[in-house]
Protein backbone atom coordinates (compact mmCIF):
# COMPACT_ATOMS: atom_id res chain seq x y z
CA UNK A 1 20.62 -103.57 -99.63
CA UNK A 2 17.60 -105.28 -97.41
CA UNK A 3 18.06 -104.45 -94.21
CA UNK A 4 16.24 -106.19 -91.38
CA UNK A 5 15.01 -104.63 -87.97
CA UNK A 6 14.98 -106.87 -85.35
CA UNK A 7 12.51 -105.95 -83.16
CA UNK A 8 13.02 -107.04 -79.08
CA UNK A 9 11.80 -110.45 -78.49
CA UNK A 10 10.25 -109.25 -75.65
CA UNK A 11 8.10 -106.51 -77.66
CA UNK A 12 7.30 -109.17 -80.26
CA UNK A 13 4.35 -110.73 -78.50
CA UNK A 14 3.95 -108.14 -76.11
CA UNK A 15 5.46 -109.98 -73.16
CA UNK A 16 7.13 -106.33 -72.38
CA UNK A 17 3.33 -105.26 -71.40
CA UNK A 18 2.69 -108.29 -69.29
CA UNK A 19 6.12 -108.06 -67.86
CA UNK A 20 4.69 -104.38 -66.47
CA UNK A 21 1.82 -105.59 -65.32
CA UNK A 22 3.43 -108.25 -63.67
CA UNK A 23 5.23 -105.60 -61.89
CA UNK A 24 2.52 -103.35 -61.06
CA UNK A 25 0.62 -106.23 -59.79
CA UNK A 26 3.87 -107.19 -57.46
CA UNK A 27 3.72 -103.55 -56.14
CA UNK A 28 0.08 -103.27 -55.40
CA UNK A 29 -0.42 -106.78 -53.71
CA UNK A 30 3.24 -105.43 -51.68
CA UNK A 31 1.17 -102.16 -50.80
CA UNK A 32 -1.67 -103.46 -49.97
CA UNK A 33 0.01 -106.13 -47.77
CA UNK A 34 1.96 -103.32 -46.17
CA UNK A 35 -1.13 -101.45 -45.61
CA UNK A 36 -2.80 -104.78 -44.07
CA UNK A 37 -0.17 -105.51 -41.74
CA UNK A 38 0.39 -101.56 -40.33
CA UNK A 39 -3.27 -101.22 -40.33
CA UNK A 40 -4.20 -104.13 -38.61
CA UNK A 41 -1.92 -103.15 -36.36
CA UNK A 42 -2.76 -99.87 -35.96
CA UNK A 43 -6.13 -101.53 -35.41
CA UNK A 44 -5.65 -103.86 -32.64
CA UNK A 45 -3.12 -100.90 -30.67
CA UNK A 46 -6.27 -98.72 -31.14
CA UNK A 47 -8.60 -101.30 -29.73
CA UNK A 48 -6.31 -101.64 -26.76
CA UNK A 49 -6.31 -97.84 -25.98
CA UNK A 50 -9.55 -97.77 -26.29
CA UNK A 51 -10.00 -100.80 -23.91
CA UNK A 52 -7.34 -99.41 -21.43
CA UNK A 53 -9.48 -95.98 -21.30
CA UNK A 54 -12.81 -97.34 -20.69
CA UNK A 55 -11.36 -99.63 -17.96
CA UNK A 56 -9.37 -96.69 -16.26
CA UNK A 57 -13.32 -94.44 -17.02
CA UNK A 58 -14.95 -97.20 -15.04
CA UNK A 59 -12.56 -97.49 -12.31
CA UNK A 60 -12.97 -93.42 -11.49
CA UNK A 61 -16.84 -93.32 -11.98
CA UNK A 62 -16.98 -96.59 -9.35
CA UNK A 63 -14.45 -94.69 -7.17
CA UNK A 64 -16.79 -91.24 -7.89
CA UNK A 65 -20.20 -93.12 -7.35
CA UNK A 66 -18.86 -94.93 -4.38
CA UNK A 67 -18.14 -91.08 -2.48
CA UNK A 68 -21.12 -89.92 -3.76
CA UNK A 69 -23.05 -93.07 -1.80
CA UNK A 70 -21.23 -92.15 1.24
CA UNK A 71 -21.49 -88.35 1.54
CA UNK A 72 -25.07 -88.38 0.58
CA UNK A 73 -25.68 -90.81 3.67
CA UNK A 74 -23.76 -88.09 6.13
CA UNK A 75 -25.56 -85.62 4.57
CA UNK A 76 -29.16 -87.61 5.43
CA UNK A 77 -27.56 -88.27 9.24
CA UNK A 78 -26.84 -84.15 9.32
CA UNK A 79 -30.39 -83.50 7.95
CA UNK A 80 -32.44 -86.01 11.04
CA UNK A 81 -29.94 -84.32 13.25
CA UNK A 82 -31.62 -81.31 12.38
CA UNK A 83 -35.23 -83.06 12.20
CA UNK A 84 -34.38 -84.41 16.15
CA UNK A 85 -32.96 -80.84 17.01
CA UNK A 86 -36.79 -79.43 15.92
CA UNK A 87 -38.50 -81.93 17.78
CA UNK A 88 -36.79 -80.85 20.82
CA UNK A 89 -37.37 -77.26 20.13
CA UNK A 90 -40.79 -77.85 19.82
CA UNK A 91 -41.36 -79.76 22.54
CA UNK A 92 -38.25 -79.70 25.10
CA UNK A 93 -39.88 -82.35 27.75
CA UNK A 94 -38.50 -84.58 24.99
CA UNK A 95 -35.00 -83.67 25.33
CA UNK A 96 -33.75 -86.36 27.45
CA UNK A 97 -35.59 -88.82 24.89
CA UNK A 98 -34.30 -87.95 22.38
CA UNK A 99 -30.52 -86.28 22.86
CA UNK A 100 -29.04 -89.56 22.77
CA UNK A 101 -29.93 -90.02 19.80
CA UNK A 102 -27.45 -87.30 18.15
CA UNK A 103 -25.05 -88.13 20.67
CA UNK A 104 -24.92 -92.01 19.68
CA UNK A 105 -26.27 -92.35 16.36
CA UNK A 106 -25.97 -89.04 14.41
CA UNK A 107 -22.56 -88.68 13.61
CA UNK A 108 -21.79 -87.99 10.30
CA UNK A 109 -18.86 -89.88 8.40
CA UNK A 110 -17.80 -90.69 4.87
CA UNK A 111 -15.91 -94.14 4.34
CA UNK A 112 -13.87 -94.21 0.73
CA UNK A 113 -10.24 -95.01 0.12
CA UNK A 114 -7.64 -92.75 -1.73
CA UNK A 115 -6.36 -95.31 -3.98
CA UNK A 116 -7.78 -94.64 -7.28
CA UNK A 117 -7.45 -91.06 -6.77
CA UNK A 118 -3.71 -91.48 -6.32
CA UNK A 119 -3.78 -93.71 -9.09
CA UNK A 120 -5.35 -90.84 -11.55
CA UNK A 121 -3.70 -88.29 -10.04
CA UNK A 122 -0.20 -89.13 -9.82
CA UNK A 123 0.46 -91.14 -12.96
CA UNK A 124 0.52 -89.11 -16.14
CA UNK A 125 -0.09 -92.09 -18.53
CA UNK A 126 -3.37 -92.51 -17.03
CA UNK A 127 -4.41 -88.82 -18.03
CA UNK A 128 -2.64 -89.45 -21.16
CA UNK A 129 -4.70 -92.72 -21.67
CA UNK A 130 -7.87 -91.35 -21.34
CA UNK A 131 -7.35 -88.26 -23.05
CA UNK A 132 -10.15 -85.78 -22.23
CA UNK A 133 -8.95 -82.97 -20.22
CA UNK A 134 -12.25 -81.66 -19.30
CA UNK A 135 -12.87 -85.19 -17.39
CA UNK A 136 -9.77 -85.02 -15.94
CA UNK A 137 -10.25 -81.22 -14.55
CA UNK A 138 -13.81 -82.85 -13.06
CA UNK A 139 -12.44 -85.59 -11.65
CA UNK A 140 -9.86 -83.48 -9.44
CA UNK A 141 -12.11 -81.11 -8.77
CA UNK A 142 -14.83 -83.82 -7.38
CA UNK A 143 -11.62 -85.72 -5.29
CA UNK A 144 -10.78 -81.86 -4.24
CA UNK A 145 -14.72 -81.53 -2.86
CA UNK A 146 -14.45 -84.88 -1.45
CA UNK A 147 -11.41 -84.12 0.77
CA UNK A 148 -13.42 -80.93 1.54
CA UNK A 149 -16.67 -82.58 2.37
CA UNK A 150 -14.73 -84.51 5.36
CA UNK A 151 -12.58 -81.78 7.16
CA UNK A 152 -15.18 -79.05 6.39
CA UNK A 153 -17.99 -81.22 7.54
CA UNK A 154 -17.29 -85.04 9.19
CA UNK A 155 -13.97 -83.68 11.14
CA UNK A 156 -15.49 -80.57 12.26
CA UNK A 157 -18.52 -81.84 13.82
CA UNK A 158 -17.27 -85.06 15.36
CA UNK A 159 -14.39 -82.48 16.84
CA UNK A 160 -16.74 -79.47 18.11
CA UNK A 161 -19.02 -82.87 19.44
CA UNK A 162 -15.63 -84.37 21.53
CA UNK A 163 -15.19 -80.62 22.96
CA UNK A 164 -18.03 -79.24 23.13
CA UNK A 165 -20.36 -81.75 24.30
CA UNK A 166 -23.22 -79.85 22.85
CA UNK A 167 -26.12 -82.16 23.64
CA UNK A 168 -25.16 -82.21 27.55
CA UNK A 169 -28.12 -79.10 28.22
CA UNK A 170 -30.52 -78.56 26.80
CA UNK A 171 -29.45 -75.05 25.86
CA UNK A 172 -26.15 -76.58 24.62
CA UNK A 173 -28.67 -78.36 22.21
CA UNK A 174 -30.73 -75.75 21.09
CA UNK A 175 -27.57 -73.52 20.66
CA UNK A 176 -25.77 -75.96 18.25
CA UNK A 177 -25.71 -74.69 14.77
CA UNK A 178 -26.42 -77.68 13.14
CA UNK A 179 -27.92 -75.74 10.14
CA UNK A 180 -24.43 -74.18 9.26
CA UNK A 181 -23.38 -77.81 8.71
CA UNK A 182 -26.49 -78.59 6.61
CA UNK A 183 -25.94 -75.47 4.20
CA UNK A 184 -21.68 -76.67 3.25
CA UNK A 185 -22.98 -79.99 3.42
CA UNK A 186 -25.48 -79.24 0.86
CA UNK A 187 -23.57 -77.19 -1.35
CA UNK A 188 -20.84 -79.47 -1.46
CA UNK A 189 -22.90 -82.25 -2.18
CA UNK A 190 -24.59 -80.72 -5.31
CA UNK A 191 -21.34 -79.81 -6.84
CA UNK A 192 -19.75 -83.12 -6.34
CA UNK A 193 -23.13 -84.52 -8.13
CA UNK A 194 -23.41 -82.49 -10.74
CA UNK A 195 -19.16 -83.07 -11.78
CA UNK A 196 -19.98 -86.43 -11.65
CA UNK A 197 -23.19 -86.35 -13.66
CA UNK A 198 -20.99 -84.43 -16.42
CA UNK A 199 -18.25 -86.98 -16.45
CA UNK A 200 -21.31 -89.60 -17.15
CA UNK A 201 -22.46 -87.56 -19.58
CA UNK A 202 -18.99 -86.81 -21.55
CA UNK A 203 -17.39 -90.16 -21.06
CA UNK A 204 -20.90 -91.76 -22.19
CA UNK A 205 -20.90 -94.14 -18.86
CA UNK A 206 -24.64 -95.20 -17.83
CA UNK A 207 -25.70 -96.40 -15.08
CA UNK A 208 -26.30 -99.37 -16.17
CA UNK A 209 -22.71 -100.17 -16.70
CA UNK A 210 -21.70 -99.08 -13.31
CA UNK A 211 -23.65 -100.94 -11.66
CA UNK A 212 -23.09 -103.88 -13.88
CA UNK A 213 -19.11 -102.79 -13.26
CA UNK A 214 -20.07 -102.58 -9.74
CA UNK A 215 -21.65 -106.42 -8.96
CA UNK A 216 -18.14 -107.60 -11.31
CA UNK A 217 -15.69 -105.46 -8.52
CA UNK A 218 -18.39 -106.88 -5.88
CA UNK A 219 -17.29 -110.41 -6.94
CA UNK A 220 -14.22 -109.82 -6.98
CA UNK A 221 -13.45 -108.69 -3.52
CA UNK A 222 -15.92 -111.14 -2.25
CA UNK A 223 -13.30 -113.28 -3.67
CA UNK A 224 -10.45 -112.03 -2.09
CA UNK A 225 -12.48 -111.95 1.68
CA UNK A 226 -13.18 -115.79 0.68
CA UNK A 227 -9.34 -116.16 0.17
CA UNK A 228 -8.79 -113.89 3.46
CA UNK A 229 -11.14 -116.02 5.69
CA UNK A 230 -9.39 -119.64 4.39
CA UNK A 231 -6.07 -118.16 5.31
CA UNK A 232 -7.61 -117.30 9.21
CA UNK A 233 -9.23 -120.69 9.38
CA UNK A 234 -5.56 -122.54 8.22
CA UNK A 235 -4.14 -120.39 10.96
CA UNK A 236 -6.45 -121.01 13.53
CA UNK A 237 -5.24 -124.99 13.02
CA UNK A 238 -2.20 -124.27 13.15
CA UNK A 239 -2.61 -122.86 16.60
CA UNK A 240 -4.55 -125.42 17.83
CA UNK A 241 -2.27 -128.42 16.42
CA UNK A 242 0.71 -126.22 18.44
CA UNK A 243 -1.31 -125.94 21.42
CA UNK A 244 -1.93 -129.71 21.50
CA UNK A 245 1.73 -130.26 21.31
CA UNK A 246 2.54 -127.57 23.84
CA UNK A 247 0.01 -129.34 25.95
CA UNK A 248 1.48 -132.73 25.68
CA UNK A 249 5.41 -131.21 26.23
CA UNK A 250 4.14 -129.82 29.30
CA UNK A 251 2.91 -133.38 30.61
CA UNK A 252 6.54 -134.72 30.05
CA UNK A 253 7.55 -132.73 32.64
């Protein structure tokens, strides 16, 4: 008796094997397509982080070497009060010269606004965003000196000056402790600069880019005082154009 194997068509030529690779092929170009699409992705959500971070860097290093600017200058107006103090001390005919000079133009002050502070501090995302909790600890500690800086300093002068009146006498003069002022001034100052110097340093920030980041904010609000000033001038015609009509309703009577 003959008996015949059939052997699977699909075996025959080996269309079984190319069926396989067929398949295989099917599931790497599906992986790899998965892989594409999550990765890119994953890409383009990283690049955003990354994007939002530096942006929200930028903002507090502008915001940090803004109060730096300022308390440096009332720390300069506290040291030629000093200077003007040791003229007179030296040579006291020159008191009436020169006393109104810290009486008028010596005062210290620091000018910044508390928005971007509020902004870091109070939203968690932010601190989340940028992710370094070492920058994060410097930054509130430099906002923390900050707020120092002007009640420990700017407030308690210009209120000892409105009470006081110090630079009435000459006595009163030579009796103000100016150089109590100079030394928290000072110290203050050099911790504030060297937090901010480390947050340079461990965010990578130059100062190059902050002032570069500093002529685009520049711009901007220039912008926005253009804007300002167009909306006075349409309201100044306004008034006039009513005060015109006002003028010719009172003629009717």
């Amino acid at each position: 008796m003959n008996i015949k194997l059939h052997t699977p068509k699909s075996l025959k030529t080996g269309s079984g094997m190319a069926s396989m690779k067929q398949f295989l092929l099917s599931i790497v170009a599906t992986s790899i397509s998965i892989a594409l699409t999550f990765g890119t992705a994953a890409f383009l959500d990283n690049k955003k982080k990354q994007s939002e971070k530096r942006e929200i860097v930028m903002m507090v290093m502008y915001d940090m070497y803004n109060s730096l600017q300022s308390i440096e200058k009332a720390d300069s107006t506290i040291r030629q009060s000093m200077d003007i103090q040791l003229q007179i001390a030296e040579d006291t005919t020159r008191f009436e010269q020169l006393r109104y000079q810290l009486i008028t133009r010596l005062l210290p002050k620091v000018e910044y606004t508390e928005t971007t502070e509020r902004i870091f501090s109070s939203s968690i995302e932010t601190i989340n965003t940028v992710g370094n909790v070492l920058f994060t600890e410097n930054v509130a500690e430099f906002y923390q000196n900050r707020q120092i800086y002007k009640t420990s300093v700017c407030d308690s002068l210009i209120n000892e000056f409105s009470h006081t009146k110090p630079f009435s006498t000459l006595k009163g003069t030579l009796d103000f402790y100016y150089f109590v002022y100079a030394i928290t001034s000072s110290g203050i100052l050099r911790d504030m600069q060297s937090l901010y110097a480390q947050c340079k340093q461990m965010m990578e920030v130059s100062d190059e880019e902050i002032e570069a980041y500093r002529k685009q904010r520049k711009q901007i609000d220039k912008g926005i005082t253009d804007n300002d000033a167009s909306g006075d001038s349409l309201v100044n015609r306004f008034l006039q154009i009513q005060e015109t009509i006002e003028e010719a309703k009172a003629k009717l009577k």
